[in-house]
N, C-alpha and C. Protein backbone atom coordinates (compact mmCIF):
# COMPACT_ATOMS: atom_id res chain seq x y z
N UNK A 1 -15.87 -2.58 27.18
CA UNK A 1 -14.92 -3.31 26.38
C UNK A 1 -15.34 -3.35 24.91
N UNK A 2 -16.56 -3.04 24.79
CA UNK A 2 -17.22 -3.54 23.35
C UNK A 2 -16.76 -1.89 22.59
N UNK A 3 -16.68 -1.02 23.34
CA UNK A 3 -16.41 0.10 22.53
C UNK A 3 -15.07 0.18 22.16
N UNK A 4 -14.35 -0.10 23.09
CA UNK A 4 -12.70 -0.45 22.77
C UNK A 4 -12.39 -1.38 21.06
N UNK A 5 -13.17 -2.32 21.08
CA UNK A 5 -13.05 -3.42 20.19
C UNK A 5 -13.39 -2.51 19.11
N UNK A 6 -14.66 -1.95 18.92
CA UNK A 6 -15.01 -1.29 17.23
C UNK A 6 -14.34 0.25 17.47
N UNK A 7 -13.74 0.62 18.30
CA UNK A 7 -12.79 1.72 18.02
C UNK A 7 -11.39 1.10 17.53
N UNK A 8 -10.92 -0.05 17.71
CA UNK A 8 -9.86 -0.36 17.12
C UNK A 8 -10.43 -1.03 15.52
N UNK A 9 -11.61 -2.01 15.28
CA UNK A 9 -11.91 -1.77 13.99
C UNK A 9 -11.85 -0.40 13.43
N UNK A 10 -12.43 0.70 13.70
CA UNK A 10 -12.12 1.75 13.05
C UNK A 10 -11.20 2.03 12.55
N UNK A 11 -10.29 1.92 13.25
CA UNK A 11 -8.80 1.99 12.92
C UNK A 11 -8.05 1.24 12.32
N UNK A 12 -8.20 0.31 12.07
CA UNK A 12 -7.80 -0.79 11.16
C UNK A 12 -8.65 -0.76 9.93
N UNK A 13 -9.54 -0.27 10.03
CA UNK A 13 -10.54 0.24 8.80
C UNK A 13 -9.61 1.51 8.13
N UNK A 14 -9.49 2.09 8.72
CA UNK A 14 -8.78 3.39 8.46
C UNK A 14 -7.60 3.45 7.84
N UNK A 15 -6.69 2.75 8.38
CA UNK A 15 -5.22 2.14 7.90
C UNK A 15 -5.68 1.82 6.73
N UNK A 16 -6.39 0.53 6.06
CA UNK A 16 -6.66 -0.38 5.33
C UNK A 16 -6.83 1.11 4.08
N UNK A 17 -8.08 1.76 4.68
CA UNK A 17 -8.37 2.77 3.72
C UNK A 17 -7.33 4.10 3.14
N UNK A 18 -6.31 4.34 4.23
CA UNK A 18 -5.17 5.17 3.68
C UNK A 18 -4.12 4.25 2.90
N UNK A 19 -3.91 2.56 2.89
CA UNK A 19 -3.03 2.21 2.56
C UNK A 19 -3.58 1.89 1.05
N UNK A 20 -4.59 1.99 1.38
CA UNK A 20 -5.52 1.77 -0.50
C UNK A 20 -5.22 2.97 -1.36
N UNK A 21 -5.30 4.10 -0.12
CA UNK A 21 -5.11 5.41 -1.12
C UNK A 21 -3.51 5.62 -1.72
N UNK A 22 -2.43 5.33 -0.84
CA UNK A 22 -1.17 5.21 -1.10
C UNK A 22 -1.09 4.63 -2.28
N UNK A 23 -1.40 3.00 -2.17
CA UNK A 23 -1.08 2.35 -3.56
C UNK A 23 -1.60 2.52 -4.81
N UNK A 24 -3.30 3.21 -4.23
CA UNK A 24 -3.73 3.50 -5.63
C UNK A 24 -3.44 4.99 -6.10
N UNK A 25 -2.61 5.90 -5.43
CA UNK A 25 -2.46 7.18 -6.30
C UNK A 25 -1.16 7.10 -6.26
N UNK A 26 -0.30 6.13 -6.12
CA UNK A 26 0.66 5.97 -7.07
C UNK A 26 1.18 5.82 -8.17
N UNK A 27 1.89 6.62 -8.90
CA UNK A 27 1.73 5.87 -10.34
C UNK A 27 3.40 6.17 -10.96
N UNK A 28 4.50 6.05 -9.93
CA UNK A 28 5.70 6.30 -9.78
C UNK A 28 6.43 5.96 -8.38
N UNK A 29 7.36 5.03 -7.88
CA UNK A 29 8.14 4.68 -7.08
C UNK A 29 8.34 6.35 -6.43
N UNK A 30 8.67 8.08 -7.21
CA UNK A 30 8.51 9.01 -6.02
C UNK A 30 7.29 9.30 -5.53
N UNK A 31 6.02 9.00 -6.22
CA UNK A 31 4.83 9.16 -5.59
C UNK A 31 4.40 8.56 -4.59
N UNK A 32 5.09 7.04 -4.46
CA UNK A 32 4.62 6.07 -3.36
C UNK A 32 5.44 6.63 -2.40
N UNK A 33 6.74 6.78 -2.23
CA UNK A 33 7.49 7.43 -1.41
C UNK A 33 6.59 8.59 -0.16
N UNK A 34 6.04 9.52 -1.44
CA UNK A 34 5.60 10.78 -0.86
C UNK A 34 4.10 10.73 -0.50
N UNK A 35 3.85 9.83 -0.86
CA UNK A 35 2.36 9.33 -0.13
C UNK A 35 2.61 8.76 1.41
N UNK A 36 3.53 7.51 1.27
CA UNK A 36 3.84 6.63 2.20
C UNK A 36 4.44 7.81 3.75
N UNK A 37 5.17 8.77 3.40
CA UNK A 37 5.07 9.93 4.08
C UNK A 37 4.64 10.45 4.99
N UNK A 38 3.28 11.23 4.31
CA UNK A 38 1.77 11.80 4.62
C UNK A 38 1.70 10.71 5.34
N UNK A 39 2.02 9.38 5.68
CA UNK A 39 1.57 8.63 7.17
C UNK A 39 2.58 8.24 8.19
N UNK A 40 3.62 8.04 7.73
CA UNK A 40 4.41 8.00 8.47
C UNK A 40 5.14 9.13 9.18
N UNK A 41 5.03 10.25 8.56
CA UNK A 41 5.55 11.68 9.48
C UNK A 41 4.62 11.87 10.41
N UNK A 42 3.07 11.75 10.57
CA UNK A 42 2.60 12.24 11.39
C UNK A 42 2.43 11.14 12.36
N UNK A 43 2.48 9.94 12.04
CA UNK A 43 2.65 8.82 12.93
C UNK A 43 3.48 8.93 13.78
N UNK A 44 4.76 9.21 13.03
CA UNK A 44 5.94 8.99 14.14
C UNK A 44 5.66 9.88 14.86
N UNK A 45 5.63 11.29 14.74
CA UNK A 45 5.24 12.60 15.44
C UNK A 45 4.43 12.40 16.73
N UNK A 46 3.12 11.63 16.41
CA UNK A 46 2.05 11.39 17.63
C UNK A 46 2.26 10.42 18.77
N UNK A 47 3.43 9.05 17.72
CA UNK A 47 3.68 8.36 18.72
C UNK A 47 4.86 8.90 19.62
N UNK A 48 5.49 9.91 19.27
CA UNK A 48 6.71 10.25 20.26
C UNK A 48 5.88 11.39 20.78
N UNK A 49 4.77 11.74 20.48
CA UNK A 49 4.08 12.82 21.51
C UNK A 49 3.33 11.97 22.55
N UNK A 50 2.45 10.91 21.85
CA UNK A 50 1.46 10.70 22.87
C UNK A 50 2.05 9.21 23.25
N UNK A 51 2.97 8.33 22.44
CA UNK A 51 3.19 6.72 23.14
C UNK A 51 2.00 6.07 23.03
N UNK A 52 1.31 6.58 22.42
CA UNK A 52 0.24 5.56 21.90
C UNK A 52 -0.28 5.40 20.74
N UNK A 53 -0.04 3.67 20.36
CA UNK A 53 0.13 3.11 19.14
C UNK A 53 -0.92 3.44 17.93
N UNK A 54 -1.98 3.46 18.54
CA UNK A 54 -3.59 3.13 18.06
C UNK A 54 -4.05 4.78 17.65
N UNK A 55 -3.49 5.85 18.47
CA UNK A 55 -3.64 7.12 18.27
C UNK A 55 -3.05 7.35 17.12
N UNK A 56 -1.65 7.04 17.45
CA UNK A 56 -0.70 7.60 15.81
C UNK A 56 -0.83 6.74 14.78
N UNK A 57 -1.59 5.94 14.92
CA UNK A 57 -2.64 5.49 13.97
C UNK A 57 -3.51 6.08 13.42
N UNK A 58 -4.05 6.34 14.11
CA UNK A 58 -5.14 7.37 13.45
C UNK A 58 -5.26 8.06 12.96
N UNK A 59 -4.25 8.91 13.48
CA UNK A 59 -3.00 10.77 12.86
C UNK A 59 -2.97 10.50 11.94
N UNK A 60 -2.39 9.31 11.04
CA UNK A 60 -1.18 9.11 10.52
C UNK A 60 -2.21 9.13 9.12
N UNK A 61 -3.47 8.03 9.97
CA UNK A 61 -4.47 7.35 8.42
C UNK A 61 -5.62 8.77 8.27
N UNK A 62 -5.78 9.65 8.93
CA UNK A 62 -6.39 10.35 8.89
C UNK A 62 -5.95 11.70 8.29
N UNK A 63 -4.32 11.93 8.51
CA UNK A 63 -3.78 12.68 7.37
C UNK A 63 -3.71 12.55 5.71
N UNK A 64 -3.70 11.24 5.73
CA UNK A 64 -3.41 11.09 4.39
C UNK A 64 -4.79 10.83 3.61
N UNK A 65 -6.04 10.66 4.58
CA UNK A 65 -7.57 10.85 3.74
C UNK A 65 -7.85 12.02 3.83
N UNK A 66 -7.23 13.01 4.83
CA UNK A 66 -7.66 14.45 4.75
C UNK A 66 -6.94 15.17 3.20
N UNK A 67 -5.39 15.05 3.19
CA UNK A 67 -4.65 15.24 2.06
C UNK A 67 -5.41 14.99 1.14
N UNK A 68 -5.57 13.36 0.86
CA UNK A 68 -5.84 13.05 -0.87
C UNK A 68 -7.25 13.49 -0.93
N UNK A 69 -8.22 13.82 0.26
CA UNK A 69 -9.79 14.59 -0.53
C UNK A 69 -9.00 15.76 -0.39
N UNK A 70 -8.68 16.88 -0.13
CA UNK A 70 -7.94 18.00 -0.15
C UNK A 70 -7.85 17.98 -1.83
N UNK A 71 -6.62 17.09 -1.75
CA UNK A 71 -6.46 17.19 -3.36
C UNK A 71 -7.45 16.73 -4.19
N UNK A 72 -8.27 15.91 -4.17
CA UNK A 72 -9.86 15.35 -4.98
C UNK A 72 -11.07 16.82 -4.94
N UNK A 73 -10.68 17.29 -3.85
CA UNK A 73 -11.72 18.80 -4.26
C UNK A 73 -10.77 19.65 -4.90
N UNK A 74 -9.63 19.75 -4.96
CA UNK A 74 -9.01 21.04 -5.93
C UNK A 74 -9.17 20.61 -7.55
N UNK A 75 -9.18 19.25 -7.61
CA UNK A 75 -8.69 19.20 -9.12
C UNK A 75 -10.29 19.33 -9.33
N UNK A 76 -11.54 19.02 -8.52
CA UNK A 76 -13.11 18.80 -8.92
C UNK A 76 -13.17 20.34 -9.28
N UNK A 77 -12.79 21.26 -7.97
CA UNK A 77 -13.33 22.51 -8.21
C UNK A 77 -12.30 23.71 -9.44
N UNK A 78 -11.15 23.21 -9.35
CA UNK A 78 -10.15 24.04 -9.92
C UNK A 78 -9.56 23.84 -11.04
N UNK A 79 -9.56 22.23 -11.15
CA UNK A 79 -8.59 21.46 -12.59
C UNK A 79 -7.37 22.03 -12.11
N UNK A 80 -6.55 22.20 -11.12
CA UNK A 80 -5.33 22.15 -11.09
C UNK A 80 -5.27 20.67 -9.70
N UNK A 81 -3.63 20.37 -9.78
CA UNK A 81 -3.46 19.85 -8.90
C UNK A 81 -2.96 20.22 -7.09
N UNK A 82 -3.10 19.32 -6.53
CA UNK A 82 -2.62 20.10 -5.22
C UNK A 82 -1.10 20.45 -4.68
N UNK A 83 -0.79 21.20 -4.69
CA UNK A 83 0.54 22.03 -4.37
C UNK A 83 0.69 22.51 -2.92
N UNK A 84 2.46 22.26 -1.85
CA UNK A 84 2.60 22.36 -1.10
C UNK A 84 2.07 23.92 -0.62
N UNK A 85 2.14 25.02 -1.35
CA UNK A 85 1.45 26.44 -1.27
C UNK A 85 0.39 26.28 -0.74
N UNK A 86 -0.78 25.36 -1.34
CA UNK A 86 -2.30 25.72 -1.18
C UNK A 86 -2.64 24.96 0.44
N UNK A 87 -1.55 24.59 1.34
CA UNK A 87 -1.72 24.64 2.54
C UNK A 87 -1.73 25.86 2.83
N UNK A 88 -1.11 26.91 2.89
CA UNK A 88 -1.46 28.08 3.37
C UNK A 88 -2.69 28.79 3.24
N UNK A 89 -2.93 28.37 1.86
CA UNK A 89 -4.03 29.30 1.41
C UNK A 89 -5.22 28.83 2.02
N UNK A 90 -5.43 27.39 2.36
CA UNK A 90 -6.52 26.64 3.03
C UNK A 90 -6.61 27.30 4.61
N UNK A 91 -5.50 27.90 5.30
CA UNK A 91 -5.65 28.16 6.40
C UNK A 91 -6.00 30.26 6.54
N UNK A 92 -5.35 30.29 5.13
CA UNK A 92 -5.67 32.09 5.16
C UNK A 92 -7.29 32.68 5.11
N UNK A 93 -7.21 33.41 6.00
CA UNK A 93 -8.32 33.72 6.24
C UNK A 93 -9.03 34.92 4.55
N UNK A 94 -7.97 35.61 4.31
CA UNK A 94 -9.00 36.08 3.32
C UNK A 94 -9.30 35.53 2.41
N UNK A 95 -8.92 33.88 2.18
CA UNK A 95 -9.54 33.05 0.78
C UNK A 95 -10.84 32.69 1.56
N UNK A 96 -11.42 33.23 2.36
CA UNK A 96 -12.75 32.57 2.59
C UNK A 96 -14.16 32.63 1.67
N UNK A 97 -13.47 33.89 0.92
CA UNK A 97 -14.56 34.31 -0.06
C UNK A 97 -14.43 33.24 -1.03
N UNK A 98 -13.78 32.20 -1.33
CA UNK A 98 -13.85 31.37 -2.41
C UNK A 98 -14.59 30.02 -1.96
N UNK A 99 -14.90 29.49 -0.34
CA UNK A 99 -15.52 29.24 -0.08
C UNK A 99 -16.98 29.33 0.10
N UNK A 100 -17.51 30.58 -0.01
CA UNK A 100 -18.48 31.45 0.22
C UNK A 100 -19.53 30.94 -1.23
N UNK A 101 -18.31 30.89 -2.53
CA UNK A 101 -18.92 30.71 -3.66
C UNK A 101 -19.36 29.28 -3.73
N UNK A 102 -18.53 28.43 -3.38
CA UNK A 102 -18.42 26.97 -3.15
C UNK A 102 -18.99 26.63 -1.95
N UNK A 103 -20.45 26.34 -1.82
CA UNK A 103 -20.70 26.32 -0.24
C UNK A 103 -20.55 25.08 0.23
N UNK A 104 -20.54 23.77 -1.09
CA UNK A 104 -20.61 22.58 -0.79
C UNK A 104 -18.84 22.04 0.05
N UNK A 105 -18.08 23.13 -0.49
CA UNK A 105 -16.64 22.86 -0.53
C UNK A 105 -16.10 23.49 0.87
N UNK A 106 -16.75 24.45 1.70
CA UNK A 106 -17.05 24.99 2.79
C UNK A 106 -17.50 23.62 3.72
N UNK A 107 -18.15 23.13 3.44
CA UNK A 107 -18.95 22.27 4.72
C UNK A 107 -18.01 20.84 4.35
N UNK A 108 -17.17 20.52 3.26
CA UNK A 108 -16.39 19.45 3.10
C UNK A 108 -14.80 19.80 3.96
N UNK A 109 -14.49 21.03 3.80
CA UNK A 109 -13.36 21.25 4.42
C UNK A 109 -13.64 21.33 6.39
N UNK A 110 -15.18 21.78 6.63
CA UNK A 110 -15.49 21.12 8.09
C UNK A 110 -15.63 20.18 8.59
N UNK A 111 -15.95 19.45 7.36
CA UNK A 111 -16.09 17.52 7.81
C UNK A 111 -15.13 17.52 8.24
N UNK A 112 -13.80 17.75 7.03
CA UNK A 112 -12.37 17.17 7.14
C UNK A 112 -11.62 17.46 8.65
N UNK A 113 -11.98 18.75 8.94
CA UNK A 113 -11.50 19.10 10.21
C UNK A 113 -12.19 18.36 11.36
N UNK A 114 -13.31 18.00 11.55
CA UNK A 114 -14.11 17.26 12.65
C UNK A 114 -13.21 15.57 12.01
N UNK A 115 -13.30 15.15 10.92
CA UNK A 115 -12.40 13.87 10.99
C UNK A 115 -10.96 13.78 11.89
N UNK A 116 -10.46 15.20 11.28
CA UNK A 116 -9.08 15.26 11.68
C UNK A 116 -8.88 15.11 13.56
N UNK A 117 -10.16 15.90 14.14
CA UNK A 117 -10.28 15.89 15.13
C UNK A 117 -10.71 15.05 15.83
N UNK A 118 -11.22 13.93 14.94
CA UNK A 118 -11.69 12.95 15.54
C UNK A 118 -10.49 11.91 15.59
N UNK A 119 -9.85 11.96 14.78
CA UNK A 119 -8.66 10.83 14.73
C UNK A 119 -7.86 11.40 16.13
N UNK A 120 -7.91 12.86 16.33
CA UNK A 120 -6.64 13.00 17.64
C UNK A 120 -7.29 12.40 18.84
N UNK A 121 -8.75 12.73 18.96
CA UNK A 121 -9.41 12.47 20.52
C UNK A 121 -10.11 10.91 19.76
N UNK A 122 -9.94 10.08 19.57
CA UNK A 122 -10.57 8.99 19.26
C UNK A 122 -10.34 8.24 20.60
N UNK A 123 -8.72 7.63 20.58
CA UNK A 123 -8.07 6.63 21.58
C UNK A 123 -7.79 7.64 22.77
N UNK A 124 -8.26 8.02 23.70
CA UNK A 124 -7.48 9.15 24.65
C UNK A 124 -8.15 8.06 26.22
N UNK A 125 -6.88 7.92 26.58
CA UNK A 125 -6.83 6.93 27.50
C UNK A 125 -8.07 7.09 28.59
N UNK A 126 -8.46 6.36 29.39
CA UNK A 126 -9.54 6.00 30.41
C UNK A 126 -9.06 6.81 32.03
């Protein structure tokens, strides 16, 4: 029972921490919109996949900290901002060589994926 309890702190940690990121990289009524988004599309998505509350929770807060460091390493490494395109390019295999140069930016985009993966298998029923 005790693991149940600080897996739902987590998650309420998590929320708390995507809803910080929403309000604070807003800086326009369409930005809050399109932030607010990034949690609610994948929320709804998980809860009509999986019916569970605490999961598409997780999806939801774990998309939108994967997104906004996504975008916090492009503007660190690139000075541009992040653009719906550079999803592709994050998944194409021959930009790997730009990782290769960036090794620190290589092992940040694996965190992100072990987070991401951790938010899906976090709550997975008993």
């Amino acid at each position: 029972m005790t693991g149940r309890i600080a897996l739902t702190t987590v998650t309420v940690l998590y929320v708390a921490l995507a809803a910080g990121i929403v309000v604070h990289s807003s800086r326009s009524p369409a930005s809050f919109v399109l932030a607010l988004a990034f949690f609610l599309l994948p929320f709804c998505a998980a809860l009509a996949a999986t019916g569970q509350v605490l999961r598409s929770t997780m999806v939801g807060a774990a998309t939108v900290l994967v997104v906004h460091l996504l975008a916090r390493m492009k503007v660190h490494y690139y000075k541009e901002t992040l653009v719906a395109s550079d999803m592709y390019l994050i998944g194409d295999p021959s930009n790997s060589g730009t990782l290769l140069r960036y090794p620190f930016a290589g092992v940040a985009v694996l965190m992100l994926v072990a987070l991401f993966a951790w938010a899906l298998l976090a709550h997975r029923m008993p």
